[in-house]
PDB file of N, CA and C in Angstrom:
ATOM      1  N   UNK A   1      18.780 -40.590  39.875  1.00  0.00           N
ATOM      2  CA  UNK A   1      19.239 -39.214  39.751  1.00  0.00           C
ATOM      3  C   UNK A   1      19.506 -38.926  38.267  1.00  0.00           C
ATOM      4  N   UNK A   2      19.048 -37.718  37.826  1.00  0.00           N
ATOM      5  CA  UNK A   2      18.803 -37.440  36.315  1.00  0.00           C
ATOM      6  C   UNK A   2      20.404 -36.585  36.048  1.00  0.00           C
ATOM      7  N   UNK A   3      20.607 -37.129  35.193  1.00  0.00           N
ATOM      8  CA  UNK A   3      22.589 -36.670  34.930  1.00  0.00           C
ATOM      9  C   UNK A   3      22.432 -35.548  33.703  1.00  0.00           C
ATOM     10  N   UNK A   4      23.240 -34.389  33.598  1.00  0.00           N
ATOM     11  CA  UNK A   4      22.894 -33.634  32.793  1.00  0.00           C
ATOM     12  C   UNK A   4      24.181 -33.302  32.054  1.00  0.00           C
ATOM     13  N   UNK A   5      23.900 -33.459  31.162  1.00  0.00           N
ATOM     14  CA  UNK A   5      25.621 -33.527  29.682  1.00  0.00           C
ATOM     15  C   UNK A   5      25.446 -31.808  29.618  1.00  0.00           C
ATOM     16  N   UNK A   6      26.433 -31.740  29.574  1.00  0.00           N
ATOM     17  CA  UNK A   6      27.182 -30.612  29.105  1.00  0.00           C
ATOM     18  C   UNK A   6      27.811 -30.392  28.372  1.00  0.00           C
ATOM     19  N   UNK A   7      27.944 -29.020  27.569  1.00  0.00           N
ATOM     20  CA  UNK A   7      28.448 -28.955  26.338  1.00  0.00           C
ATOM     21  C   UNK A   7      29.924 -29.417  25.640  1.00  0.00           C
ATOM     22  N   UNK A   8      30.387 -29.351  26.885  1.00  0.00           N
ATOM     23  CA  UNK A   8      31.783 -30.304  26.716  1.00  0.00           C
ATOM     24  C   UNK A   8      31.771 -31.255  27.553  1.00  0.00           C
ATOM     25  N   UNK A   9      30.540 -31.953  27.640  1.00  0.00           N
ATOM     26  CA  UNK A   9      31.046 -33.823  27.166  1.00  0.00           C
ATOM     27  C   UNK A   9      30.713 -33.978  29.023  1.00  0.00           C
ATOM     28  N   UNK A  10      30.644 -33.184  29.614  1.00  0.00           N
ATOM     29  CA  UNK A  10      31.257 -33.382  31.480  1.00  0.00           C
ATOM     30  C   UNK A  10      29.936 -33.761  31.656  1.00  0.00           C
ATOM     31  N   UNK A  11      29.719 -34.591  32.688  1.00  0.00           N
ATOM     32  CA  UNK A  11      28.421 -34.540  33.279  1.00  0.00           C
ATOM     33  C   UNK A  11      27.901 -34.109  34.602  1.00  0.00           C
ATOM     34  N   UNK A  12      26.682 -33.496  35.189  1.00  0.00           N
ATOM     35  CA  UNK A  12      26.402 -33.164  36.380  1.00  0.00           C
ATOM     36  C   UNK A  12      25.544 -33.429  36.811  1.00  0.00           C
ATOM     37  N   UNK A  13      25.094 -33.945  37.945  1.00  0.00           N
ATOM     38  CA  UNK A  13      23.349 -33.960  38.872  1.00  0.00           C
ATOM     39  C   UNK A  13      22.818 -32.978  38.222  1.00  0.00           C
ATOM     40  N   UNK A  14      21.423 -32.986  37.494  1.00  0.00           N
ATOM     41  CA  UNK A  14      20.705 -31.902  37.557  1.00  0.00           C
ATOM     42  C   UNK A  14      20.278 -31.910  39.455  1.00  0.00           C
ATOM     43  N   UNK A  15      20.239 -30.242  39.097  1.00  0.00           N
ATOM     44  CA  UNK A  15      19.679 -29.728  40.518  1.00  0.00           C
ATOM     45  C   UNK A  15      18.513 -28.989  40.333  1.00  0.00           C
ATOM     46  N   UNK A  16      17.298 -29.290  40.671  1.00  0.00           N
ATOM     47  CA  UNK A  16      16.312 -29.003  40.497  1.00  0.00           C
ATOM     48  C   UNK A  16      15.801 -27.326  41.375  1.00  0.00           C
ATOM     49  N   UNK A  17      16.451 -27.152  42.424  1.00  0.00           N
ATOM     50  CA  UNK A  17      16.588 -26.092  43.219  1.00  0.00           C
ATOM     51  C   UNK A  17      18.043 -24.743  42.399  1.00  0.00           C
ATOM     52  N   UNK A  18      18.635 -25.493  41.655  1.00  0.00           N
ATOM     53  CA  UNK A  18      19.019 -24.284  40.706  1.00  0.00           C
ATOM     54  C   UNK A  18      18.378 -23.988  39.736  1.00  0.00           C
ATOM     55  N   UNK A  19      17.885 -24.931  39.071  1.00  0.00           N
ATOM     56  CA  UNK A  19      17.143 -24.542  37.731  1.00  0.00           C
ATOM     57  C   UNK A  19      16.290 -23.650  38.545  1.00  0.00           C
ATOM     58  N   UNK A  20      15.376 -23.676  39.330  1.00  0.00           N
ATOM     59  CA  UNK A  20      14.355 -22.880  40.013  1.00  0.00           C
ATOM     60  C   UNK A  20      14.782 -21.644  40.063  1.00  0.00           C
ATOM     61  N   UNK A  21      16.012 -21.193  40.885  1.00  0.00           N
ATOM     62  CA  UNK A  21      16.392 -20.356  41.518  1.00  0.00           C
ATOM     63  C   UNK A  21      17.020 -19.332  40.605  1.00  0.00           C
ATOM     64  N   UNK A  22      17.909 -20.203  39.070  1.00  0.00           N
ATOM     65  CA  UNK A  22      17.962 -19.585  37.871  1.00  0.00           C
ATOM     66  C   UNK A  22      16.715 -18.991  36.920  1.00  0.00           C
ATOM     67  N   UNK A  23      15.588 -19.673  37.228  1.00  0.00           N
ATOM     68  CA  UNK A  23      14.828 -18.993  36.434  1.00  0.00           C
ATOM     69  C   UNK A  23      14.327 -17.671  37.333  1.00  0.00           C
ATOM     70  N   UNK A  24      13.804 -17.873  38.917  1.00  0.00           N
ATOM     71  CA  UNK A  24      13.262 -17.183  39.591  1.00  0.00           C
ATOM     72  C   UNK A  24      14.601 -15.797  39.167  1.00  0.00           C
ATOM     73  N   UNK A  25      15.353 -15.478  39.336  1.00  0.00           N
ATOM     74  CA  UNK A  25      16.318 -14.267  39.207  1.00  0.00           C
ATOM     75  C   UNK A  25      16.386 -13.726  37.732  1.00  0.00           C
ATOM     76  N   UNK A  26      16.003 -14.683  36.415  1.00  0.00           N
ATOM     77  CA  UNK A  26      15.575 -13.822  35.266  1.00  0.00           C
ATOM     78  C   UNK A  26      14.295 -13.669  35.542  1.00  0.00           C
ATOM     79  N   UNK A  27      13.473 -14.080  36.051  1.00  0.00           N
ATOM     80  CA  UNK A  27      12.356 -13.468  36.000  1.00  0.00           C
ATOM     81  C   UNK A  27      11.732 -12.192  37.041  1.00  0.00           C
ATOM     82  N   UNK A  28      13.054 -11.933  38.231  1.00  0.00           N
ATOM     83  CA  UNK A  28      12.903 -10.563  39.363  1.00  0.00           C
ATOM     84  C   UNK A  28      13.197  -9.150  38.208  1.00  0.00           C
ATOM     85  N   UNK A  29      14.216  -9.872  37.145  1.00  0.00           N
ATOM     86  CA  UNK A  29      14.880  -8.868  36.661  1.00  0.00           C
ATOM     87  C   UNK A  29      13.849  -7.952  35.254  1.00  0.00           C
ATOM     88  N   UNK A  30      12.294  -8.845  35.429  1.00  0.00           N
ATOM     89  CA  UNK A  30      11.003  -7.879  34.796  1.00  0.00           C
ATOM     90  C   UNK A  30       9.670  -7.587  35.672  1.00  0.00           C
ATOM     91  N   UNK A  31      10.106  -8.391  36.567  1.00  0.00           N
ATOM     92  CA  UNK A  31       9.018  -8.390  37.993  1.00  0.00           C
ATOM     93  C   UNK A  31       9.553  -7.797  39.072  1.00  0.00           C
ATOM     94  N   UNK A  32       8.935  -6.462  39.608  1.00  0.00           N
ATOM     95  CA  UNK A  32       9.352  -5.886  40.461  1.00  0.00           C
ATOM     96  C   UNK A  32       8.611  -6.374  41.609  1.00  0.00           C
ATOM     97  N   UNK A  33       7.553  -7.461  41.648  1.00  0.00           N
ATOM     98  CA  UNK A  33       7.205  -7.572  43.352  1.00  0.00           C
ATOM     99  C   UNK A  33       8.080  -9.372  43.537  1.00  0.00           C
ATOM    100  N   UNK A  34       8.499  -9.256  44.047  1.00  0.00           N
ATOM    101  CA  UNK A  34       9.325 -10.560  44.388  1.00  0.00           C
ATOM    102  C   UNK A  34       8.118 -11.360  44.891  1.00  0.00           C
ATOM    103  N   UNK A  35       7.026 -11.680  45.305  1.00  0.00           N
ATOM    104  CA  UNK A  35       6.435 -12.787  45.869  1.00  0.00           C
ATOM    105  C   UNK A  35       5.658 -13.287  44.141  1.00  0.00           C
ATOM    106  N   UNK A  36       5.525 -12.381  43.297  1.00  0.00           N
ATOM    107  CA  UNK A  36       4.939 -12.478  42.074  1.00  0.00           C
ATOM    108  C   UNK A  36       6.477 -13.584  41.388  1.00  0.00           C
ATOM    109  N   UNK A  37       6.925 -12.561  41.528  1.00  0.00           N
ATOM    110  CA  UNK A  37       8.224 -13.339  40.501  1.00  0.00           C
ATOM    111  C   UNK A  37       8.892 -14.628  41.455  1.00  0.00           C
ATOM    112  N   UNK A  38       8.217 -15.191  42.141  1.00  0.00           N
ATOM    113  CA  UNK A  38       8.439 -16.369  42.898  1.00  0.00           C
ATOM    114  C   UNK A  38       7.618 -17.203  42.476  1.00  0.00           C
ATOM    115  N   UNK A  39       5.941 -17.159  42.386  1.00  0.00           N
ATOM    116  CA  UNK A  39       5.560 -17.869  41.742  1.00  0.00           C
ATOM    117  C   UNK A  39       5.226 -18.031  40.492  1.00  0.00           C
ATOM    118  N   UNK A  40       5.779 -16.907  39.669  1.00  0.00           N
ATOM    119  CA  UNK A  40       5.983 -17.272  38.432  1.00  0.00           C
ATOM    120  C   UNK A  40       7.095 -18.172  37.974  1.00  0.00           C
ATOM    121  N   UNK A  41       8.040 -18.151  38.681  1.00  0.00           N
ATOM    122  CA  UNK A  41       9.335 -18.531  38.616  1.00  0.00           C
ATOM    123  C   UNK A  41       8.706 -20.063  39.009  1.00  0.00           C
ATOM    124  N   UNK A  42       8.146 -20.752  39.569  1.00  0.00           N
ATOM    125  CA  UNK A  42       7.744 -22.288  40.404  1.00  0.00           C
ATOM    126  C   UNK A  42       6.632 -22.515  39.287  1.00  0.00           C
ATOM    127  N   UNK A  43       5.469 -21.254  38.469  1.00  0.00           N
ATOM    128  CA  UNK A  43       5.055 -22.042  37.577  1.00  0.00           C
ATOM    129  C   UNK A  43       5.679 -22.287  36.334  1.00  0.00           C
ATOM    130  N   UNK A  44       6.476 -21.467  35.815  1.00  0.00           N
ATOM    131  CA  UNK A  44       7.825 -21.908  34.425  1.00  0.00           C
ATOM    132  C   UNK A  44       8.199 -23.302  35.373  1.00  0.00           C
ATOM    133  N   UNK A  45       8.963 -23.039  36.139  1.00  0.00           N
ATOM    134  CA  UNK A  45      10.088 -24.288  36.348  1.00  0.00           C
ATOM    135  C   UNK A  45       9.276 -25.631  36.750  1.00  0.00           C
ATOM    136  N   UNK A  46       8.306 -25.579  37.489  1.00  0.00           N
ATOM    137  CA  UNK A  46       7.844 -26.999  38.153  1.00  0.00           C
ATOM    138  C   UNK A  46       7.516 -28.068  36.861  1.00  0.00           C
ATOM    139  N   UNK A  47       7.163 -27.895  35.694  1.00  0.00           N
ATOM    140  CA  UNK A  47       6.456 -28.992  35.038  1.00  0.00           C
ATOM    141  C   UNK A  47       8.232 -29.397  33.976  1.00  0.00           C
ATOM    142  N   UNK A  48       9.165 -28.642  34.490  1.00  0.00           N
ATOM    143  CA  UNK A  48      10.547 -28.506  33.934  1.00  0.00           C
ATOM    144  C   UNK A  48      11.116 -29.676  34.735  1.00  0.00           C
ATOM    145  N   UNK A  49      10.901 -29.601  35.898  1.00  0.00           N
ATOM    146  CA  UNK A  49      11.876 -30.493  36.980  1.00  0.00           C
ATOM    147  C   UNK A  49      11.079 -31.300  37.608  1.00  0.00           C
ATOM    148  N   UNK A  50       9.778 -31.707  36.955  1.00  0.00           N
ATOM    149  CA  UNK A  50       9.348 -32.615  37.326  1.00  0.00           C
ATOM    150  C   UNK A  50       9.269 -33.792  36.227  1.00  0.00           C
ATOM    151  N   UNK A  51       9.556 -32.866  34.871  1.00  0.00           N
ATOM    152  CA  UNK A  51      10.056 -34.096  33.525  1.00  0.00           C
ATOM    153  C   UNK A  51      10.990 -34.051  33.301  1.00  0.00           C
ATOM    154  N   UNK A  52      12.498 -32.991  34.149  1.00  0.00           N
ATOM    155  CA  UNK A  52      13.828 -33.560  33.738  1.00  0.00           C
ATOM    156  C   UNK A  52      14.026 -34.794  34.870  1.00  0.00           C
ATOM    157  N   UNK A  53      13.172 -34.582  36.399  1.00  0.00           N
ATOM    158  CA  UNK A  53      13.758 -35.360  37.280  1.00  0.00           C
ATOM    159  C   UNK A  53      13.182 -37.104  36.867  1.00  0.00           C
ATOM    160  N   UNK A  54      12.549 -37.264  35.765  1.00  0.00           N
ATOM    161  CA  UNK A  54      12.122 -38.502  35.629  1.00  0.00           C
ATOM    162  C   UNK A  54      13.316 -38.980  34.521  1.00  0.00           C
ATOM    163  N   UNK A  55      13.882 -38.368  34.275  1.00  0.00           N
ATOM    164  CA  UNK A  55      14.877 -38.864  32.799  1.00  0.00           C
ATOM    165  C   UNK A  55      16.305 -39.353  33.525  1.00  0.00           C
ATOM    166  N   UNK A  56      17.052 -40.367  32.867  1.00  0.00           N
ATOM    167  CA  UNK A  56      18.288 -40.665  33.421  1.00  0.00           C
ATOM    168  C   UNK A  56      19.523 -39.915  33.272  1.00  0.00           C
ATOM    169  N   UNK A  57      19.383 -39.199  31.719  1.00  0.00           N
ATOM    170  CA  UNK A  57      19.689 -37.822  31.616  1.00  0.00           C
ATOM    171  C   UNK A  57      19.448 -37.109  30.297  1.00  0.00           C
ATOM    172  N   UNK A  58      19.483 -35.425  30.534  1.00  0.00           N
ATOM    173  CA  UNK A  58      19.386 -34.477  29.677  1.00  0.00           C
ATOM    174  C   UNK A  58      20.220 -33.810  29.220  1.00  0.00           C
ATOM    175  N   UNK A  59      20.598 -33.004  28.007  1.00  0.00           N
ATOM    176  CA  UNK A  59      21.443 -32.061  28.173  1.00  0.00           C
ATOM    177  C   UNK A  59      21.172 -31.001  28.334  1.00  0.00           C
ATOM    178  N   UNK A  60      22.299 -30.127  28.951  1.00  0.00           N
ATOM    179  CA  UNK A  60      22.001 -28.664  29.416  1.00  0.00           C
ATOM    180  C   UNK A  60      21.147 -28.212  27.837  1.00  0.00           C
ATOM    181  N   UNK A  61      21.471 -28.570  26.562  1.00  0.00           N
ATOM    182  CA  UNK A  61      20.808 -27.523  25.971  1.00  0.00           C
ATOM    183  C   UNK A  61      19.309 -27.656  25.768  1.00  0.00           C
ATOM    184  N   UNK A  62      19.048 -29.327  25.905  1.00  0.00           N
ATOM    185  CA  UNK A  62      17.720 -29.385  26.240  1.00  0.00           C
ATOM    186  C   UNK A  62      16.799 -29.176  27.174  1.00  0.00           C
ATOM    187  N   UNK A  63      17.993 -28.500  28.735  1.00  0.00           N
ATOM    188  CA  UNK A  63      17.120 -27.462  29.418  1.00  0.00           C
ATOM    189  C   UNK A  63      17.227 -26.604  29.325  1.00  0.00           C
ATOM    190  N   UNK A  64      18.093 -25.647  28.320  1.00  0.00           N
ATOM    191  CA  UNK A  64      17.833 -24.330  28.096  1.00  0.00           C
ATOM    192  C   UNK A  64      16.582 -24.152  27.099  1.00  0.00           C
ATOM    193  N   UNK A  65      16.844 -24.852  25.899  1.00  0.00           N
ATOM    194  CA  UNK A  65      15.365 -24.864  25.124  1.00  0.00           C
ATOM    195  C   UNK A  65      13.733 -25.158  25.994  1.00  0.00           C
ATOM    196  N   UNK A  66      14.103 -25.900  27.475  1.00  0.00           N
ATOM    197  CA  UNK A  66      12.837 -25.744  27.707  1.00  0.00           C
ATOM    198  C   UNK A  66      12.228 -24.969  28.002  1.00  0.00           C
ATOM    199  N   UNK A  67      13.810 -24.304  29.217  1.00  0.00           N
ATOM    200  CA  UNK A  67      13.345 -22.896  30.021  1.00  0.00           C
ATOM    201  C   UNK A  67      12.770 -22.086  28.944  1.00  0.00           C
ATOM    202  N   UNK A  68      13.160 -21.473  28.029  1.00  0.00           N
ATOM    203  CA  UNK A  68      13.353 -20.541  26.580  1.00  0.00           C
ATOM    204  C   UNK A  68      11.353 -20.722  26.358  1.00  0.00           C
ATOM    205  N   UNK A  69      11.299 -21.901  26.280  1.00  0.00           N
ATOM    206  CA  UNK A  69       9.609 -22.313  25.872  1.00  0.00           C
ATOM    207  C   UNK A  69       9.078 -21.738  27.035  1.00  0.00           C
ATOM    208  N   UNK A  70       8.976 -22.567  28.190  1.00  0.00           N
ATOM    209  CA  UNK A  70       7.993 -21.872  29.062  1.00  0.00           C
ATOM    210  C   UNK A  70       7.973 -20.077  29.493  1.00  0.00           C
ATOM    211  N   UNK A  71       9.429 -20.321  29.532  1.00  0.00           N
ATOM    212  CA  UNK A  71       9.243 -18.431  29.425  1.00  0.00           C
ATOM    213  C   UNK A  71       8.761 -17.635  28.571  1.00  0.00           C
ATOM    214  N   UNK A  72       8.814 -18.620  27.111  1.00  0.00           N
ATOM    215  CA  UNK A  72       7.849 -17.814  26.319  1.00  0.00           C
ATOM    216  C   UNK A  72       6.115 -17.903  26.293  1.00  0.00           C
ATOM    217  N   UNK A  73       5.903 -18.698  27.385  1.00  0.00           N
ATOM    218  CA  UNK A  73       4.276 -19.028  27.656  1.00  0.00           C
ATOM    219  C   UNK A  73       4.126 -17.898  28.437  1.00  0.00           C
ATOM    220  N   UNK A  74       4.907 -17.880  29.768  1.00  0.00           N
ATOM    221  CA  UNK A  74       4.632 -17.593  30.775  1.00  0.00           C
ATOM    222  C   UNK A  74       5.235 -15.872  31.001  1.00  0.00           C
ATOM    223  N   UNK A  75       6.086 -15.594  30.759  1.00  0.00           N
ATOM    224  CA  UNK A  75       7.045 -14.621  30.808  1.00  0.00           C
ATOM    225  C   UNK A  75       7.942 -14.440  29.774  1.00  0.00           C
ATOM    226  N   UNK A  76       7.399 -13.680  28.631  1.00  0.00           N
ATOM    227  CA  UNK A  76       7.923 -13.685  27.727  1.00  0.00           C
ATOM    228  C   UNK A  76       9.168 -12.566  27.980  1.00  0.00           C
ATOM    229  N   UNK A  77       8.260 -11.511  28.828  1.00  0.00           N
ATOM    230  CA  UNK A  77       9.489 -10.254  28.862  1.00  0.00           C
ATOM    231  C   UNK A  77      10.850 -11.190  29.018  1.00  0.00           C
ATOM    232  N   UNK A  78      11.016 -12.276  29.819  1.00  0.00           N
ATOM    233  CA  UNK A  78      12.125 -12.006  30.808  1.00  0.00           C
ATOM    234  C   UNK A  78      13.058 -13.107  29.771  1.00  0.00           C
ATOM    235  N   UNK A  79      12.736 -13.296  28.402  1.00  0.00           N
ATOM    236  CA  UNK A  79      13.586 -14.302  27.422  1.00  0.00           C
ATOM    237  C   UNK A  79      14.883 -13.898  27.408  1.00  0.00           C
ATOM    238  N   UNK A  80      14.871 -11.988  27.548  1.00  0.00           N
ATOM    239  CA  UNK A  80      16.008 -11.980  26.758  1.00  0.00           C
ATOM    240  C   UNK A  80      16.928 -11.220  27.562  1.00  0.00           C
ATOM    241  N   UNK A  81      15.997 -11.617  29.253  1.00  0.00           N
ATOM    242  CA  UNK A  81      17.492 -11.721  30.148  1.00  0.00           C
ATOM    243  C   UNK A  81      17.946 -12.885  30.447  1.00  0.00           C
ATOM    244  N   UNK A  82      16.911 -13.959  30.382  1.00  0.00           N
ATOM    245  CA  UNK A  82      17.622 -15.067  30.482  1.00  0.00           C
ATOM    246  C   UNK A  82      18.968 -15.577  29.199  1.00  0.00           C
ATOM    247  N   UNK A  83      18.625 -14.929  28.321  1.00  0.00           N
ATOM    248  CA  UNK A  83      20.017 -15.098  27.201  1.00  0.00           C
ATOM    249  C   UNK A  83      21.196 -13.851  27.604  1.00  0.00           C
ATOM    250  N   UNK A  84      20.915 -12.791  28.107  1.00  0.00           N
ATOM    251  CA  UNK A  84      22.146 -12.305  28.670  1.00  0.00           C
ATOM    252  C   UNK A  84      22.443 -13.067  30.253  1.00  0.00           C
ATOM    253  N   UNK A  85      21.428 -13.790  30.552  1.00  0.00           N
ATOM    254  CA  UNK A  85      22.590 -14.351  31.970  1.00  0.00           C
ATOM    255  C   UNK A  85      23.447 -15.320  31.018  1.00  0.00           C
ATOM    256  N   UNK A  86      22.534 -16.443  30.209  1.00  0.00           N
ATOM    257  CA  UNK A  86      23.407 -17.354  29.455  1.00  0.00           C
ATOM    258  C   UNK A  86      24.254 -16.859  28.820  1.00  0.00           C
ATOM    259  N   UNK A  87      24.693 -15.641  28.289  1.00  0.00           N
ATOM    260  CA  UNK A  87      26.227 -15.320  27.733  1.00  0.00           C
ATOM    261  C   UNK A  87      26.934 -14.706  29.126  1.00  0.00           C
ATOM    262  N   UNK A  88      26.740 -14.178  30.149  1.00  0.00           N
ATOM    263  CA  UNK A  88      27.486 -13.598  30.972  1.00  0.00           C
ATOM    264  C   UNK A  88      27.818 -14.949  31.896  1.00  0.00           C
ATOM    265  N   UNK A  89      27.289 -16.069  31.843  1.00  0.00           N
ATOM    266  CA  UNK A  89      28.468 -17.745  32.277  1.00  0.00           C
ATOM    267  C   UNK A  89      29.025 -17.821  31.553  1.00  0.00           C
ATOM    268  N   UNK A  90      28.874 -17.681  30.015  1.00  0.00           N
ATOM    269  CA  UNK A  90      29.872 -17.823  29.782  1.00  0.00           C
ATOM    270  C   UNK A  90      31.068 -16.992  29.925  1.00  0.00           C
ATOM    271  N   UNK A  91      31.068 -15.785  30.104  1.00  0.00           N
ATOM    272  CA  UNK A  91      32.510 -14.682  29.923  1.00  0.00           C
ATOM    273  C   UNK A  91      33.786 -15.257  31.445  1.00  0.00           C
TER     274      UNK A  91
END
């Protein structure tokens, strides 16, 4: 199981069904047909959680920099909601 550091030091299971489910919801929020923004969302994330799930662990910021990349392959619109979800966890 691939352990994922966090910015203060804590560690967690990566969950491969959130990362998914986090990208799939920035990416509804430039894709208005949901079966589109489903598999866009599985092609960003799958080659994500299939090389974090081989690692013993990552840190969150080295899966935010990945998400950040493939969304900029794949879905560029949806970069810069994925940085307002990432400041609205934090508030």
């Amino acid at each position: 199981m691939t352990e994922v550091i966090k910015k203060d030091g804590s560690r967690d299971n990566f969950q491969p069904s959130k990362l998914e489910a986090s990208i799939q919801n920035v990416i509804r929020t430039v894709k208005e047909n949901p079966e589109e923004a489903k598999q866009l969302a599985k092609k960003v994330a799958g080659p994500l959680i299939s090389s974090f799930s081989k690692k013993k662990e990552t840190s969150s910021s080295d899966i935010k920099q990945s998400v950040l990349g493939r969304l900029a392959q794949h879905a560029p619109e949806a970069i810069s909601a994925w940085k307002s979800f990432e400041q609205n966890k934090r508030q």
